[in-house]
Protein backbone atom coordinates (compact mmCIF):
# COMPACT_ATOMS: atom_id res chain seq x y z
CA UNK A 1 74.88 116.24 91.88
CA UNK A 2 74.17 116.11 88.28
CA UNK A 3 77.09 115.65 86.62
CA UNK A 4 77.53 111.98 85.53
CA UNK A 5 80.07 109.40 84.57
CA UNK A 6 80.15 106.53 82.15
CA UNK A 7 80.28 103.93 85.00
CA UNK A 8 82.09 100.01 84.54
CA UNK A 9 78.91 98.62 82.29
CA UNK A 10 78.23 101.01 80.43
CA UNK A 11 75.26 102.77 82.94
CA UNK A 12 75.42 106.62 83.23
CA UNK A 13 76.42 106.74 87.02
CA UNK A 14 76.08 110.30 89.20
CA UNK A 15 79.66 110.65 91.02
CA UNK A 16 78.96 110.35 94.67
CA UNK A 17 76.03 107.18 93.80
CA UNK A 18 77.44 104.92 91.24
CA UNK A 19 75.69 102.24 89.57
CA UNK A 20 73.00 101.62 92.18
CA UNK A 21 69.54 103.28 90.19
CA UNK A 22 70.83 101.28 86.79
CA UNK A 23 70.46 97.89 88.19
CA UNK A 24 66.62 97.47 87.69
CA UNK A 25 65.11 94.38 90.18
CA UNK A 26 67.49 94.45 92.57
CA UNK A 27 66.42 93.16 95.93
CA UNK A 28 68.37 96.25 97.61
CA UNK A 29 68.26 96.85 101.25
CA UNK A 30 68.55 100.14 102.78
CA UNK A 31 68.31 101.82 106.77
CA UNK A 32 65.41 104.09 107.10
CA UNK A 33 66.57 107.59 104.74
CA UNK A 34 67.44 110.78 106.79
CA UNK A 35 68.45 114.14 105.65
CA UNK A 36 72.23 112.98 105.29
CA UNK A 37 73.40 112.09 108.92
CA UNK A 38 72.57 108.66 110.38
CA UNK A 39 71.62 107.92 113.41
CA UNK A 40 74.30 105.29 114.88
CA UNK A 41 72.99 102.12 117.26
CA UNK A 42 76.08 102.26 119.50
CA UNK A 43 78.01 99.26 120.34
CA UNK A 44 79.93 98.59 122.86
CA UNK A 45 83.75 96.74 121.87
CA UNK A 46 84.96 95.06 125.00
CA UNK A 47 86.26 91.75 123.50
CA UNK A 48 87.63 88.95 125.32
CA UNK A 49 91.18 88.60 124.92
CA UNK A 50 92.07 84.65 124.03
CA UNK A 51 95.85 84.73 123.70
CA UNK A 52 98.92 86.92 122.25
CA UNK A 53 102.18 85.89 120.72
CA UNK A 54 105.18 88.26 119.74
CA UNK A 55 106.48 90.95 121.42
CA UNK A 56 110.07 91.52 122.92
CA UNK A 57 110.50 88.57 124.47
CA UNK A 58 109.15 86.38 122.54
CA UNK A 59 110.51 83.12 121.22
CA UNK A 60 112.32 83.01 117.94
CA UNK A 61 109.55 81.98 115.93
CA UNK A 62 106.98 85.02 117.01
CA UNK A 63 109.69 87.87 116.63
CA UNK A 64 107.67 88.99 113.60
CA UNK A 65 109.17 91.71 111.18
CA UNK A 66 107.98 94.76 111.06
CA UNK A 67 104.46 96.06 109.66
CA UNK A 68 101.25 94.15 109.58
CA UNK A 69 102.19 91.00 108.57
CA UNK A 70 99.56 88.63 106.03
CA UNK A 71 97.72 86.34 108.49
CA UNK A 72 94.74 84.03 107.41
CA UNK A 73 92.52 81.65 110.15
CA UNK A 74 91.44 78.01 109.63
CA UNK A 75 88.48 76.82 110.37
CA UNK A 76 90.29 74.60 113.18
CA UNK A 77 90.90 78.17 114.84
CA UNK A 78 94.87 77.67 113.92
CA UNK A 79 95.87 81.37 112.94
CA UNK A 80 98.85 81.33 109.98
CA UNK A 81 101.18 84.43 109.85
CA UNK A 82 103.56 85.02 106.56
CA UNK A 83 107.05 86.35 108.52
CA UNK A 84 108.86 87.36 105.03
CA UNK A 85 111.88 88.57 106.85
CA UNK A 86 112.33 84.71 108.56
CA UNK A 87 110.88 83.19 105.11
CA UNK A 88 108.44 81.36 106.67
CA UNK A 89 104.85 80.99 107.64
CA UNK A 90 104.11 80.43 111.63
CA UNK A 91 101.10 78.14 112.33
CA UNK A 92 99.61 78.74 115.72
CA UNK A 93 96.82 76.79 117.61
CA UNK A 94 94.10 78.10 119.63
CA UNK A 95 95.90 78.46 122.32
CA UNK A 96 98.74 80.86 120.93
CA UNK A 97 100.76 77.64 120.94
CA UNK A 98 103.12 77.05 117.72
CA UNK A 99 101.95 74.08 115.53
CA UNK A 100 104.53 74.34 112.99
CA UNK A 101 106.88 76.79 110.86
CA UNK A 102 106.92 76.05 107.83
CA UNK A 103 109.33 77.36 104.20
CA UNK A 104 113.08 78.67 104.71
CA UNK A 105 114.93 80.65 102.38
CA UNK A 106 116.12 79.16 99.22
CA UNK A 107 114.99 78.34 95.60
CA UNK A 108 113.89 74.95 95.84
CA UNK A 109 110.27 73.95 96.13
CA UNK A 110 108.78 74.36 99.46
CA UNK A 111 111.48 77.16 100.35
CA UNK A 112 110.82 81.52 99.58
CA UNK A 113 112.90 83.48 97.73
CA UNK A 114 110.61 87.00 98.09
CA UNK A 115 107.18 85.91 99.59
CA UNK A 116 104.93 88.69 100.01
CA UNK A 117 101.34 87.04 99.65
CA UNK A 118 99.25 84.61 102.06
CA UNK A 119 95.97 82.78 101.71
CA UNK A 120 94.05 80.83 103.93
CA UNK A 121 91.15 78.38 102.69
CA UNK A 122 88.98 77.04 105.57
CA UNK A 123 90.20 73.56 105.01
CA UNK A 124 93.59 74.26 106.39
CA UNK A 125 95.58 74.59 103.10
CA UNK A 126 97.34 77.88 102.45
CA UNK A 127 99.09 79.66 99.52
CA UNK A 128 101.94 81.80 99.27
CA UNK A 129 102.75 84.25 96.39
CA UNK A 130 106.41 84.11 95.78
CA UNK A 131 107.28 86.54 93.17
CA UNK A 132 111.61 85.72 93.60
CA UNK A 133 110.19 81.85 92.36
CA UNK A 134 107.45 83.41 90.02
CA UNK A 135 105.36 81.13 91.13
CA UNK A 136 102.70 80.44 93.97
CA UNK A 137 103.02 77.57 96.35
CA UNK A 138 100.04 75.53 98.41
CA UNK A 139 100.59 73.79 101.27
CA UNK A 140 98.57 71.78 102.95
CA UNK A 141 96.67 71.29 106.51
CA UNK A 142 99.97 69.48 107.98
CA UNK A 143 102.09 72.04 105.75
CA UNK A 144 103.44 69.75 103.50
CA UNK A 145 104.00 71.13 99.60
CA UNK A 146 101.23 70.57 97.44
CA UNK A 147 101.87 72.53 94.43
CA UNK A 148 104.45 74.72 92.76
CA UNK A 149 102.24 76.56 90.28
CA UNK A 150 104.47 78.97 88.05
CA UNK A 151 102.82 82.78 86.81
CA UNK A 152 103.88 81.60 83.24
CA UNK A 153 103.16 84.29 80.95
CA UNK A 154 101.77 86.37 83.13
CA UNK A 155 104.81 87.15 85.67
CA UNK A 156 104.17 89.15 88.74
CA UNK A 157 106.24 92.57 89.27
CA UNK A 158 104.43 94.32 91.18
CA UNK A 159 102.38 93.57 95.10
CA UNK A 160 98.54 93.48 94.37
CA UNK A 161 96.84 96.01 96.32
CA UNK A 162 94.72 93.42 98.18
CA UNK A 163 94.30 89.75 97.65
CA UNK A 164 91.70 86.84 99.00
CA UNK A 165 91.58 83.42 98.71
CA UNK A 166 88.50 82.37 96.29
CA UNK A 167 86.34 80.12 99.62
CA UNK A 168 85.27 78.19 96.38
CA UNK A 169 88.30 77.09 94.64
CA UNK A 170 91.95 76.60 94.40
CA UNK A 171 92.21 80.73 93.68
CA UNK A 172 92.98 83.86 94.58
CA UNK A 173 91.24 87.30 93.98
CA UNK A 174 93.21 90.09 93.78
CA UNK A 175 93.43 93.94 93.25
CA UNK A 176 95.56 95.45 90.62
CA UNK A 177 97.61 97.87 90.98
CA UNK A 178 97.53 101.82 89.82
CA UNK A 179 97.76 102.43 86.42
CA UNK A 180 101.55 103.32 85.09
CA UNK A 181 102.04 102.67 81.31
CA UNK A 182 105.47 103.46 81.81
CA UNK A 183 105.82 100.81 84.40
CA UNK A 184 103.96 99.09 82.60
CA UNK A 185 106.49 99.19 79.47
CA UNK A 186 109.35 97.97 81.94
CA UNK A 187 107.54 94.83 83.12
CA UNK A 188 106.65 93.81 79.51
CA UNK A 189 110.26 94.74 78.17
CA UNK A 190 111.70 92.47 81.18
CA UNK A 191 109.38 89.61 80.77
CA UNK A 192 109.09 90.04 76.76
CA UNK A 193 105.90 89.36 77.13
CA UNK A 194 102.38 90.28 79.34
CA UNK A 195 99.20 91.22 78.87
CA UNK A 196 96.92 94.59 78.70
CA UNK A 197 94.14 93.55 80.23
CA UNK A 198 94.95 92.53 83.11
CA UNK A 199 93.46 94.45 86.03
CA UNK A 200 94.84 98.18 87.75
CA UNK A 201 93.27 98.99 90.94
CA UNK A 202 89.90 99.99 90.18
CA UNK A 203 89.44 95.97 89.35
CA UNK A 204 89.65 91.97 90.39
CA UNK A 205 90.41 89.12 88.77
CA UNK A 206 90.92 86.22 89.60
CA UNK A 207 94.35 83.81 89.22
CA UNK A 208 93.30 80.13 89.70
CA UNK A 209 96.33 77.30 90.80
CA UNK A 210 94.34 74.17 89.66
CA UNK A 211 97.34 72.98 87.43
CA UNK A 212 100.91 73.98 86.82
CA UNK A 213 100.31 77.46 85.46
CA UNK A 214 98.37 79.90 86.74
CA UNK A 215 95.40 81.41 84.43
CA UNK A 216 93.55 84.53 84.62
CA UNK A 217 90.14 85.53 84.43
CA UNK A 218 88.10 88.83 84.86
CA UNK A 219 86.13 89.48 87.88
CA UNK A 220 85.09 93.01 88.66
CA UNK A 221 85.33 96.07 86.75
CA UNK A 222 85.06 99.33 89.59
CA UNK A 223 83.59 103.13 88.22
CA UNK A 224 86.13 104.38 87.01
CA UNK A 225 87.12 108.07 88.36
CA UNK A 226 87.21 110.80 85.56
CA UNK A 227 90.75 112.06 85.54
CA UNK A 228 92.86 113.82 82.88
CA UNK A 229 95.83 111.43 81.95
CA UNK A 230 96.88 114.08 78.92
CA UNK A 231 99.96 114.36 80.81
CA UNK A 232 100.80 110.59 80.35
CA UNK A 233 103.48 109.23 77.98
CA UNK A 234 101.72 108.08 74.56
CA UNK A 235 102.27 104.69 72.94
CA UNK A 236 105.08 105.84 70.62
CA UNK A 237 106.62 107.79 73.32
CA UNK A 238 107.26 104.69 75.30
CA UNK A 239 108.07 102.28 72.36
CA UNK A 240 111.05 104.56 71.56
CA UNK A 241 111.96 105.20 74.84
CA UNK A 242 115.38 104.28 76.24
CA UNK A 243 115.59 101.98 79.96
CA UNK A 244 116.44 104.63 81.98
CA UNK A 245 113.66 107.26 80.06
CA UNK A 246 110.75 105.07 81.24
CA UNK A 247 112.11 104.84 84.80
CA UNK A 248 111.59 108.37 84.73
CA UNK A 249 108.57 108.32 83.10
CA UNK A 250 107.29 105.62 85.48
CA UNK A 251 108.39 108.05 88.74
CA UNK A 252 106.91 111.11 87.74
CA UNK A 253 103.20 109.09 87.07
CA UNK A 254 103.77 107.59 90.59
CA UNK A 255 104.07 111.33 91.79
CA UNK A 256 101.23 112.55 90.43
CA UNK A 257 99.20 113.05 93.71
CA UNK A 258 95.14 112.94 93.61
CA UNK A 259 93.69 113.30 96.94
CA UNK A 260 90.52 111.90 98.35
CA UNK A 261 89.87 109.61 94.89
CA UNK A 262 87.42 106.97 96.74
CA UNK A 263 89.05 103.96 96.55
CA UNK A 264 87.94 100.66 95.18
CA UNK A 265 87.50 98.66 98.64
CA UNK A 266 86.36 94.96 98.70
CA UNK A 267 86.13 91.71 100.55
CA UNK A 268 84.75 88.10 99.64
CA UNK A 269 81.95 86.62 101.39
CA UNK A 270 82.10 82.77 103.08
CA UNK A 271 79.88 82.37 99.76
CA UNK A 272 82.32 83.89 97.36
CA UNK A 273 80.15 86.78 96.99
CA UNK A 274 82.23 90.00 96.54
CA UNK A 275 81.03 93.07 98.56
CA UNK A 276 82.88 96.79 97.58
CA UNK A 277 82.75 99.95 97.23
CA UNK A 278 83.70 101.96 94.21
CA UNK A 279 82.61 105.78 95.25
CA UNK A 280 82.57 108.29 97.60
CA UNK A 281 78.82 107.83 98.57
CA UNK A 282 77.91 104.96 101.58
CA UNK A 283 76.92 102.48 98.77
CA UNK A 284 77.90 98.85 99.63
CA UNK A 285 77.08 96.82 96.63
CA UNK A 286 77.25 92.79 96.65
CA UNK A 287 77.97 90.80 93.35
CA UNK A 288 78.42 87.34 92.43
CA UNK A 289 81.73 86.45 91.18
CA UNK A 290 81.96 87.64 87.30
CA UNK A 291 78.54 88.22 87.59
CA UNK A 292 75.62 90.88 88.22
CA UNK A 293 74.83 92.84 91.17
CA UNK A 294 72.24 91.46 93.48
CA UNK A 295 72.25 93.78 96.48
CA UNK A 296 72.96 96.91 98.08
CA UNK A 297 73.29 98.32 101.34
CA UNK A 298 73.05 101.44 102.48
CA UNK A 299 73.29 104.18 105.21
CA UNK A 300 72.49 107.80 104.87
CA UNK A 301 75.08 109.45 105.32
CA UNK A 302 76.47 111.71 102.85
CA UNK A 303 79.93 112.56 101.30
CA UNK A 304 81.30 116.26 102.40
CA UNK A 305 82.04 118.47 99.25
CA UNK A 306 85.64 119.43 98.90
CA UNK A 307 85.97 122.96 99.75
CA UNK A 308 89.14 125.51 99.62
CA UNK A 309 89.41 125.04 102.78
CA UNK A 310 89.46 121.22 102.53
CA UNK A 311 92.05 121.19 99.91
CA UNK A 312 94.05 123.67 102.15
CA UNK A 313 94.32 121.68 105.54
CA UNK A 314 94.95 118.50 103.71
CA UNK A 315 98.04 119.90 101.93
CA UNK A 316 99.29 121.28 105.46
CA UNK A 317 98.53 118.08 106.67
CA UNK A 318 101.03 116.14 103.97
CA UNK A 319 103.55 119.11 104.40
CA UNK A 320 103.61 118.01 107.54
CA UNK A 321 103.83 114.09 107.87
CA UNK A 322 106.39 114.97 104.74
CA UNK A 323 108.58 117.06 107.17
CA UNK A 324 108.69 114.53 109.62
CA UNK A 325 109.76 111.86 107.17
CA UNK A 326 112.71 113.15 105.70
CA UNK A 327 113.72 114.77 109.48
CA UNK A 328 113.81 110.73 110.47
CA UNK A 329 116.06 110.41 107.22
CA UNK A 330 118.19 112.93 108.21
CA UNK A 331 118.21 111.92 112.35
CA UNK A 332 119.34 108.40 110.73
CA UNK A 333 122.69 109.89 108.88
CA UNK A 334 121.02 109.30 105.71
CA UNK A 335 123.24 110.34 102.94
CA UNK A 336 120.56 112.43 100.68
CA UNK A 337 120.30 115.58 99.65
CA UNK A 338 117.66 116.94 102.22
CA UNK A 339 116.37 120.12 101.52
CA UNK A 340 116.26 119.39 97.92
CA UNK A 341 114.03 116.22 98.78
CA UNK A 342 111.97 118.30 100.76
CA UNK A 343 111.12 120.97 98.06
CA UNK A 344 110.52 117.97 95.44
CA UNK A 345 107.88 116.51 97.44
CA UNK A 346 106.41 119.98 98.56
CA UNK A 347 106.13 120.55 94.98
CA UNK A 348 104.21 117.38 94.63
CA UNK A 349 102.17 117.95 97.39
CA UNK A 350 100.94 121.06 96.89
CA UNK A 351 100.25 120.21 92.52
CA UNK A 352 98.10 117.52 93.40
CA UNK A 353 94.29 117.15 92.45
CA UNK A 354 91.39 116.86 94.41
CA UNK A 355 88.42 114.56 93.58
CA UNK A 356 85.30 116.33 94.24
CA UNK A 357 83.80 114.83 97.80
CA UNK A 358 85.47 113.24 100.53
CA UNK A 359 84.69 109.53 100.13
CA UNK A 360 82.34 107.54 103.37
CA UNK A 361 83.86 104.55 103.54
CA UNK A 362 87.48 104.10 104.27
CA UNK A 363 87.48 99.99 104.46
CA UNK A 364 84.92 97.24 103.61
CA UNK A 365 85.72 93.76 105.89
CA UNK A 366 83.72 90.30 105.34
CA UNK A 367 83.30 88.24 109.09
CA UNK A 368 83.33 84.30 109.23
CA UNK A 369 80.43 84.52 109.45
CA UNK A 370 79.41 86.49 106.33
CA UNK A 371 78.58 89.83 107.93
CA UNK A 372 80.19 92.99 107.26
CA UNK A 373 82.95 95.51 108.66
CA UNK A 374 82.00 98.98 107.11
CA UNK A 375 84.57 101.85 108.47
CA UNK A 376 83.59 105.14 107.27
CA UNK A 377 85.79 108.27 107.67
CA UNK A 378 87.28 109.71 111.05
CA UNK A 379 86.50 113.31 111.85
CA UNK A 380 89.51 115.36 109.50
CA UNK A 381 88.89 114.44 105.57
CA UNK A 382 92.04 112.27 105.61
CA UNK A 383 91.61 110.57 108.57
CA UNK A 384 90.36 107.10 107.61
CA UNK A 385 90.06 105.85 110.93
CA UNK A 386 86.75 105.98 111.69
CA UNK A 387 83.47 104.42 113.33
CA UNK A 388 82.93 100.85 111.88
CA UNK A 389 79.28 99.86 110.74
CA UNK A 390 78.22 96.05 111.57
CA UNK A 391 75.94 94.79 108.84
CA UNK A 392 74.86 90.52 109.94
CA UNK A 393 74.93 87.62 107.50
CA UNK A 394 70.93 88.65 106.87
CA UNK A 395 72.21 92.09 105.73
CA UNK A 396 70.60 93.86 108.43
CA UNK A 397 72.18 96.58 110.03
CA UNK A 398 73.09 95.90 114.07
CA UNK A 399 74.80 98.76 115.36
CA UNK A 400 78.25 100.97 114.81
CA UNK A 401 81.54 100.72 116.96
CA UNK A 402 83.03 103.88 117.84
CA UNK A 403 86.00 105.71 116.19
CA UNK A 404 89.68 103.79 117.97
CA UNK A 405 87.81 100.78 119.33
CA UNK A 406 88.06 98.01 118.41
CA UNK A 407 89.24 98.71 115.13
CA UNK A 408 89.45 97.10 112.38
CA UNK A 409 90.75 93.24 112.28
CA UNK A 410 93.67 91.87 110.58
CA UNK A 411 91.80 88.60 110.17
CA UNK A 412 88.27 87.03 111.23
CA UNK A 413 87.90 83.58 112.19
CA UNK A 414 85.68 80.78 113.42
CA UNK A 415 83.77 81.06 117.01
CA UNK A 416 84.32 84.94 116.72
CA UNK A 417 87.87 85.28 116.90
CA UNK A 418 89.43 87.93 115.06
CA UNK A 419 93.01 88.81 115.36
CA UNK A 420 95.00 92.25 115.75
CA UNK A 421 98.38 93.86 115.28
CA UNK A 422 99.36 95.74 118.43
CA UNK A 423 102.79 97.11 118.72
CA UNK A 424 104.41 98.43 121.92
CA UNK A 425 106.50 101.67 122.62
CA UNK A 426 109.42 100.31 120.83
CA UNK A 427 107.22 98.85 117.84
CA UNK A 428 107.95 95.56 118.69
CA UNK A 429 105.05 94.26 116.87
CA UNK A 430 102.60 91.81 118.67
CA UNK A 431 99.37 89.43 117.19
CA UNK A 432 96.47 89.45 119.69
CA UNK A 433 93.68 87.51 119.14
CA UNK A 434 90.41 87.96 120.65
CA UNK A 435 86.46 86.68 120.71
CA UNK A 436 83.53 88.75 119.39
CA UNK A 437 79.82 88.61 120.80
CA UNK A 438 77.69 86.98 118.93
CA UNK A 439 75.66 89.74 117.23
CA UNK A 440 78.25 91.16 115.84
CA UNK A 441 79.96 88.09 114.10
């Protein structure tokens, strides 16, 4: 692969292997090299199950809404679950006992107008992002209000792609989202105010609650992936644009479909060391926070090209789970114009790009511990369920769980519990929580 990419400092990066030969002394750690295909140390993922909550008859306070809900452990083993339907967070002991509920609706301090954001530091505090009260609001161990700390100048619009609690400090790390100047254009024209720099999805920063306000600072800056945004609205376009033009503007960005783009995936270490990947090659590189690289795993396996015949059973594929979608719509009564939906989003589909190689790695999970989670890709390019690497807190690599079990965790905690969303044949969603074996912690 020799065509190459400005990567995020600067360094001349081959797609596929950003980054890693520019970085000159690092101690990097790699598994023996092989021609491309790695050979996995099987492990077997038969975990003891400690408790469950939820389900259909459950008690009021574990009828959890839909979807996978944020849920952060302590290092007391209590597990914390943000219900934003209820507008509250659910403590739970070891046990699957309740502790406490804490937050109501309302738009006083202590209560949630639209929470959509947990943390969980180790001590037993916890923060929710609120963005109906523009603010964030910590709690602590016995779930008393701490702080109301308002966004200030910097008001959130939109739901981060991923957020973690900085182990280090009253913070949180978080993951823009994608890039949408017309969106973009809305927030600032609503708020009368914001700020360019703050991070899209291919980078962190970092919004720290020590005071009133919340501040921002730079974290990460990912590779960014060589696209052609000619097609984007220019800066004079959107300054003379009316309301409803960059609403428009904003939608037709939002549809503009790239498939197989490798993702910027991440996690923070016990030690507030940041591990991610930025590319579609098995590269796992570890950096301190706002600071330089200083290691990288690896595993040979290499990313597939993208062939015609790729690009063609992925588009069937979204044609498909398309289909279905707007058939529930329509099995619901819903009052839209069907067929007419349908041919938009074929349309969509079947314009999209297609970034060169399928990316390896589909998620990138710290443990308690400070070993790593690295799920790679299931057999079919868009299937991102795959095998899941263990890497321990030493870095070395201990062996690979197969693709559907156990998956991936919601949340790790102390003593090897990690906890999962299961839902039953009515998706009536369910938390179980269960122990890992040592090696794999």
């Amino acid at each position: 692969m020799k065509d190459v990419s400005p990567g995020p400092h600067g360094d001349a990066r081959p797609r596929g292997l950003p980054g890693v030969a520019a970085f000159a002394g690092i101690a990097a750690w790699a598994v023996t090299a092989g021609p491309g295909v790695a050979q996995d140390r099987p492990l077997a993922a038969d975990f003891e199950e400690v408790y469950r909550v939820g389900g259909l008859d459950a008690p009021g306070w574990a009828q959890f809404g839909e979807g996978a809900l944020p849920i952060g452990f302590d290092a007391a083993g209590n597990l914390h679950v943000l219900d934003p339907d209820a507008s509250q967070v659910v403590v739970v002991d070891g046990r699957g006992e309740l502790v406490r509920t804490v937050g109501r609706k309302g738009e006083g301090p202590g209560e949630f107008i639209r929470p959509i954001e947990l943390g969980v530091w180790r001590d037993g505090r916890f923060v929710v992002m609120d963005p109906g009260h523009q603010a964030f609001q910590i709690f602590g161990p016995d779930g008393e209000l701490e702080r109301f700390v308002k966004t200030g100048r910097e008001p959130i619009f939109v739901r981060f792609l991923a957020t973690r609690v900085d182990p280090r400090e009253d913070a949180m790390i978080v993951q823009g989202p994608p890039p949408n100047p017309a969106r973009r254009a809305i927030a600032q024209s609503v708020a009368g105010t914001g700020s360019d720099n703050r991070a899209d999805d291919r980078g962190l920063e970092r919004l720290k609650l020590h005071g009133d306000v919340m501040a921002v600072e730079p974290v990460l800056r990912a590779w960014r992936i060589p696209r052609d945004d000619d097609d984007w609205p220019g800066p004079e376009e959107l300054r003379d644009a009316s309301p409803a033009d960059l609403a428009r503007m904003a939608s037709e960005i939002e549809g503009m479909r790239r498939y197989l783009d490798p993702d910027l995936l991440w996690d923070v270490l016990p030690d507030g060391t940041i591990a991610y990947s930025d590319s579609s090659a098995y590269v796992i590189r570890l950096a301190r926070p706002s600071g330089p690289v200083i290691d990288v795993l690896r595993r040979p396996l290499s990313p597939e090209p993208v062939t015609q015949r790729i690009r063609s059973a992925l588009i069937a594929e979204e044609i498909r789970i398309e289909r279905q979608y707007i058939a529930a719509i329509a099995a619901e009564g819903g009052q839209v114009p069907i067929q007419e939906m349908f041919n938009e989003s074929r349309r969509q589909i079947e314009n999209g790009g297609f970034f060169e190689e399928v990316p390896v790695v589909r998620n990138v999970r710290a443990t308690w511990e400070g070993g790593l989670w690295i799920r790679r890709r299931g057999a079919e390019p868009w299937n991102s369920e795959g095998p899941i690497d263990v890497f321990g807190p030493d870095r070395e690599y201990v062996g690979t769980f197969p693709a559907g079990a156990p998956g991936m965790p919601a949340a790790f905690g102390p003593d090897g519990l990690v906890a999962y969303w299961e839902a039953d044949e009515l998706d009536v969603p369910s938390l179980v929580v269960r122990r890992l074996p040592g090696e794999v912690r």
